[in-house]
Protein backbone atom coordinates (compact mmCIF):
# COMPACT_ATOMS: atom_id res chain seq x y z
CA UNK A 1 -4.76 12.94 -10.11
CA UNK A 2 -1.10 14.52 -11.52
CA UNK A 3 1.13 11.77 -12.59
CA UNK A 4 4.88 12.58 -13.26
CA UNK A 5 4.88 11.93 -17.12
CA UNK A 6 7.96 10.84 -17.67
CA UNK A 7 7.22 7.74 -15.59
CA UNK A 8 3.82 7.09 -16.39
CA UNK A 9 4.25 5.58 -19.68
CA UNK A 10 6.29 2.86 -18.00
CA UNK A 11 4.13 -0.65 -17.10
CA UNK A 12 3.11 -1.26 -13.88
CA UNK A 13 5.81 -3.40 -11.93
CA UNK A 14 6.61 -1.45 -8.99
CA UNK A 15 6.64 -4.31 -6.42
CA UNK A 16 8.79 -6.93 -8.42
CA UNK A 17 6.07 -9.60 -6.90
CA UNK A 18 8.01 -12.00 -8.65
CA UNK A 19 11.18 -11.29 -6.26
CA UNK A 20 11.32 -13.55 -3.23
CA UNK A 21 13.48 -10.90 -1.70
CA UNK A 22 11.11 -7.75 -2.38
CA UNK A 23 8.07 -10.13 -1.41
CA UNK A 24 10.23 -10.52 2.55
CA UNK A 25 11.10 -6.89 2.44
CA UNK A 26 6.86 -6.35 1.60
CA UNK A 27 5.76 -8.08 4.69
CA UNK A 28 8.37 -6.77 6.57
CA UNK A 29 7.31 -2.70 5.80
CA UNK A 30 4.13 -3.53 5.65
CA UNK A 31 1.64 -2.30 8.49
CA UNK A 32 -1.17 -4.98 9.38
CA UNK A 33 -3.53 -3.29 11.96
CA UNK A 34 -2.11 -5.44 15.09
CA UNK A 35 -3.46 -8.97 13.37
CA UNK A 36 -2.47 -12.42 14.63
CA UNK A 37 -1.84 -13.86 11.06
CA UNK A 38 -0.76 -11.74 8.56
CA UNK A 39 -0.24 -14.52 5.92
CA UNK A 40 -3.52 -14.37 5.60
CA UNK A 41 -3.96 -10.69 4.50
CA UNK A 42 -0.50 -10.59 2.84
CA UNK A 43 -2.04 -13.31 0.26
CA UNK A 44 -5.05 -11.46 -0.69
CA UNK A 45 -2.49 -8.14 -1.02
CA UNK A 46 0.00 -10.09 -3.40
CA UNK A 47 -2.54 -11.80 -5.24
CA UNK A 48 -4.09 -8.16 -5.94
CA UNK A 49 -0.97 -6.85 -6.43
CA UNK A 50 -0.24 -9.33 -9.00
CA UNK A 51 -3.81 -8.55 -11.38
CA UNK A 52 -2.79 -5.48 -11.24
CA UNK A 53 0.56 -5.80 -13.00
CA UNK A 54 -0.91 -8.99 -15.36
CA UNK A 55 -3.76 -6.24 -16.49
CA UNK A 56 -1.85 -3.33 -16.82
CA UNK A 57 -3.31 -2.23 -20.15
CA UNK A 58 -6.34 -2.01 -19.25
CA UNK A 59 -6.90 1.87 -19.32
CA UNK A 60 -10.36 1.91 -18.35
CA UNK A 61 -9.91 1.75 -14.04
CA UNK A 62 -13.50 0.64 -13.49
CA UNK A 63 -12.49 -2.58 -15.56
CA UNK A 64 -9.23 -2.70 -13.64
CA UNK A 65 -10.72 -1.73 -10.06
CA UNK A 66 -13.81 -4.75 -10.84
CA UNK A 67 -10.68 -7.42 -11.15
CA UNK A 68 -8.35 -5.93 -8.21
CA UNK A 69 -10.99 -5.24 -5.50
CA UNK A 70 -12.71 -8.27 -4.53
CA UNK A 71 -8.76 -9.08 -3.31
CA UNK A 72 -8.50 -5.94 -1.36
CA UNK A 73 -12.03 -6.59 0.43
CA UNK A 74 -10.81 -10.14 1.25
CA UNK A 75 -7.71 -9.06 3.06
CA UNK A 76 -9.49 -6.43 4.92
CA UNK A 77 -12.39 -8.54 5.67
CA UNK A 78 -9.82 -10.60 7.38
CA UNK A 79 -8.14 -7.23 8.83
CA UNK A 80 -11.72 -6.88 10.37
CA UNK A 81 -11.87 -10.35 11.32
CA UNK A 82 -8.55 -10.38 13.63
CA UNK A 83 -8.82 -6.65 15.21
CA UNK A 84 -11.50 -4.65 17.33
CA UNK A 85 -11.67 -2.06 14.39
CA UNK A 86 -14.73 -1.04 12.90
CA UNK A 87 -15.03 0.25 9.16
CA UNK A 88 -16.46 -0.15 6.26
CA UNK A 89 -14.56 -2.65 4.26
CA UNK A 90 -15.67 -1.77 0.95
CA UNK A 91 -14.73 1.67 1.32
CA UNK A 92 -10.95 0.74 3.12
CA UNK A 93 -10.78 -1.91 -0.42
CA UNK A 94 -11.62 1.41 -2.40
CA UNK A 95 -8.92 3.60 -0.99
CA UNK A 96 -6.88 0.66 -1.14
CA UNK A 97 -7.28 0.53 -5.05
CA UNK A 98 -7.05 3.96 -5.47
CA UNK A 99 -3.48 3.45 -3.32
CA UNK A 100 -2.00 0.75 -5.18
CA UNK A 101 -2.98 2.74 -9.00
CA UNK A 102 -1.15 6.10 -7.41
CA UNK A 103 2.10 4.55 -6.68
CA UNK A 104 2.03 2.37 -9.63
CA UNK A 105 0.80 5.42 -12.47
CA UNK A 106 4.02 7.27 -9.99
CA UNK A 107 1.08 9.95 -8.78
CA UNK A 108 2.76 13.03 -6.58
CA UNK A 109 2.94 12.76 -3.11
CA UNK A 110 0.27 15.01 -2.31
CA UNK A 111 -2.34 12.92 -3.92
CA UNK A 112 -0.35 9.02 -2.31
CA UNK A 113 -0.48 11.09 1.02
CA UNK A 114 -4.26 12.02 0.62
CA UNK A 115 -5.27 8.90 -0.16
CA UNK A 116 -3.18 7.11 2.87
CA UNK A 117 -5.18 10.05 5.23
CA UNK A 118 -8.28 8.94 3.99
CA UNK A 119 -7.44 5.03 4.03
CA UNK A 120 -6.03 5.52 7.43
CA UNK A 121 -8.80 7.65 9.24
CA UNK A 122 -11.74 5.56 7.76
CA UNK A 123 -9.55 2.12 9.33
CA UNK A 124 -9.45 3.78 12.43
CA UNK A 125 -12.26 5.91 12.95
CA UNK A 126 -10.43 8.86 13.86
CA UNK A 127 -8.75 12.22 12.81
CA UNK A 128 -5.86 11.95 15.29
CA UNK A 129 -3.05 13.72 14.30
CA UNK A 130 -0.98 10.12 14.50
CA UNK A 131 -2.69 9.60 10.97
CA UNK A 132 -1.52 12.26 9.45
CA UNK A 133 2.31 11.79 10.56
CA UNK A 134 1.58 8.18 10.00
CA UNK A 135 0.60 8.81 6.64
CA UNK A 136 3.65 11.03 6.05
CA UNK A 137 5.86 8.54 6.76
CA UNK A 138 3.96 5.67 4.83
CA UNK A 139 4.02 7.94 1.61
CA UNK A 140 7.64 8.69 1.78
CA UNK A 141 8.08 5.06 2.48
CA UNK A 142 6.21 3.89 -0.69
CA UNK A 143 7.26 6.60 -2.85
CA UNK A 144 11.22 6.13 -2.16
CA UNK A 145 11.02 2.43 -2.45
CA UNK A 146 9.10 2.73 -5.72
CA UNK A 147 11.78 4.82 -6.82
CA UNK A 148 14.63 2.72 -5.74
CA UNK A 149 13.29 -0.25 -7.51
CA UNK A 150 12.90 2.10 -10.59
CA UNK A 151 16.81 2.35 -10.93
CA UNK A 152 17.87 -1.06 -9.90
CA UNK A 153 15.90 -4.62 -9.10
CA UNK A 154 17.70 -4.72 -5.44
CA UNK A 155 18.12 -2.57 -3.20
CA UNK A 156 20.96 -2.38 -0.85
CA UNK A 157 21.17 -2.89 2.72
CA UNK A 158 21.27 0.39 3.91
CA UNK A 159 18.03 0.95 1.57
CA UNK A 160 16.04 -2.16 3.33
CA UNK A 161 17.06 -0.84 6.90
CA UNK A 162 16.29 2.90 6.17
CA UNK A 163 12.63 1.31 4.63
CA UNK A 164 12.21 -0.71 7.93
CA UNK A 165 13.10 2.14 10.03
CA UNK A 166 10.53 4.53 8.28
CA UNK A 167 7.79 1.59 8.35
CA UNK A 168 8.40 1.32 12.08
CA UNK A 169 7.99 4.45 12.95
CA UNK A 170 5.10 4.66 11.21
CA UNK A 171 3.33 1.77 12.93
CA UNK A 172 4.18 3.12 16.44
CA UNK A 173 1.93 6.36 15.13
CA UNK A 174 -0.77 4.01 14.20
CA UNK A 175 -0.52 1.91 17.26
CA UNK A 176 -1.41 4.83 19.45
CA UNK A 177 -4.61 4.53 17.91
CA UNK A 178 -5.75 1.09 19.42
């Protein structure tokens, strides 16, 4: 995977979990698969999120995937739990991992967006082209917010609504999947 090396070398904080605002604007952008309660997932997410960041100098990502994981597979065992969908949850957990390291090492968009394909037609069972603009928009999403929160710890207003906007849009491709 490339990784813009300039911004590698920073530590991984590219949520700002600690920020009750950024954790609102994270639930808000974020796409749950059509489930009832998505406290429930959103938990498992943070709490991942957060052993990330705590164990970000660990180099060796087998250590580092063996203490973020077992999160990931919680929330999408729940995912699984609350929707008709059918996939393999250790596998979704995997590309979730591999997700969550990209944007956080800053990895180029073609490798975020190829991992979002992958996460997104395993989920759904399906090569529809809605995954791939889906996935578009998701990577642009992650990558700009990333970047935003790179140059300042808030973002404005017109940030948060062109964020919502782009996670919208995004969902309505993924809803035409169920």
């Amino acid at each position: 995977m490339e990784i813009n090396s300039c911004l590698a070398e920073q530590p991984v904080e590219f949520t700002r979990v600690q920020s009750e605002e950024i954790l609102k604007l994270e639930e808000e952008i974020a796409y749950f698969y059509g489930v009832k309660e998505p406290k429930l997932i959103t938990d498992y997410y943070i709490k991942a999120v957060k052993v990330l960041e705590e164990n970000s100098a660990i180099s060796d990502d087998h250590i580092l995937r063996g203490k973020v994981q077992p999160f990931l597979e919680k929330a999408y065992t729940e995912v699984k739990s609350q929707t008709q969908l059918k996939f393999n949850i250790k596998k979704v957990a995997s590309y979730e991992f591999d997700l969550i390291q990209a944007q956080s090492k800053r990895a180029m968009f073609e490798n975020i967006y190829d991992i979002m394909v992958g996460l997104y037609k395993e989920i759904f069972q399906s090569n529809a082209h809605a995954i791939q603009k889906a996935a578009l928009l998701r990577t642009f999403l992650y990558q700009y917010k990333i970047r935003l929160l790179s140059f300042d710890k808030y973002l404005s207003e017109d940030d948060v609504s062109l964020l919502k906007i782009i996670a919208k849009r995004s969902e309505d491709e993924l809803n035409q999947l169920n």
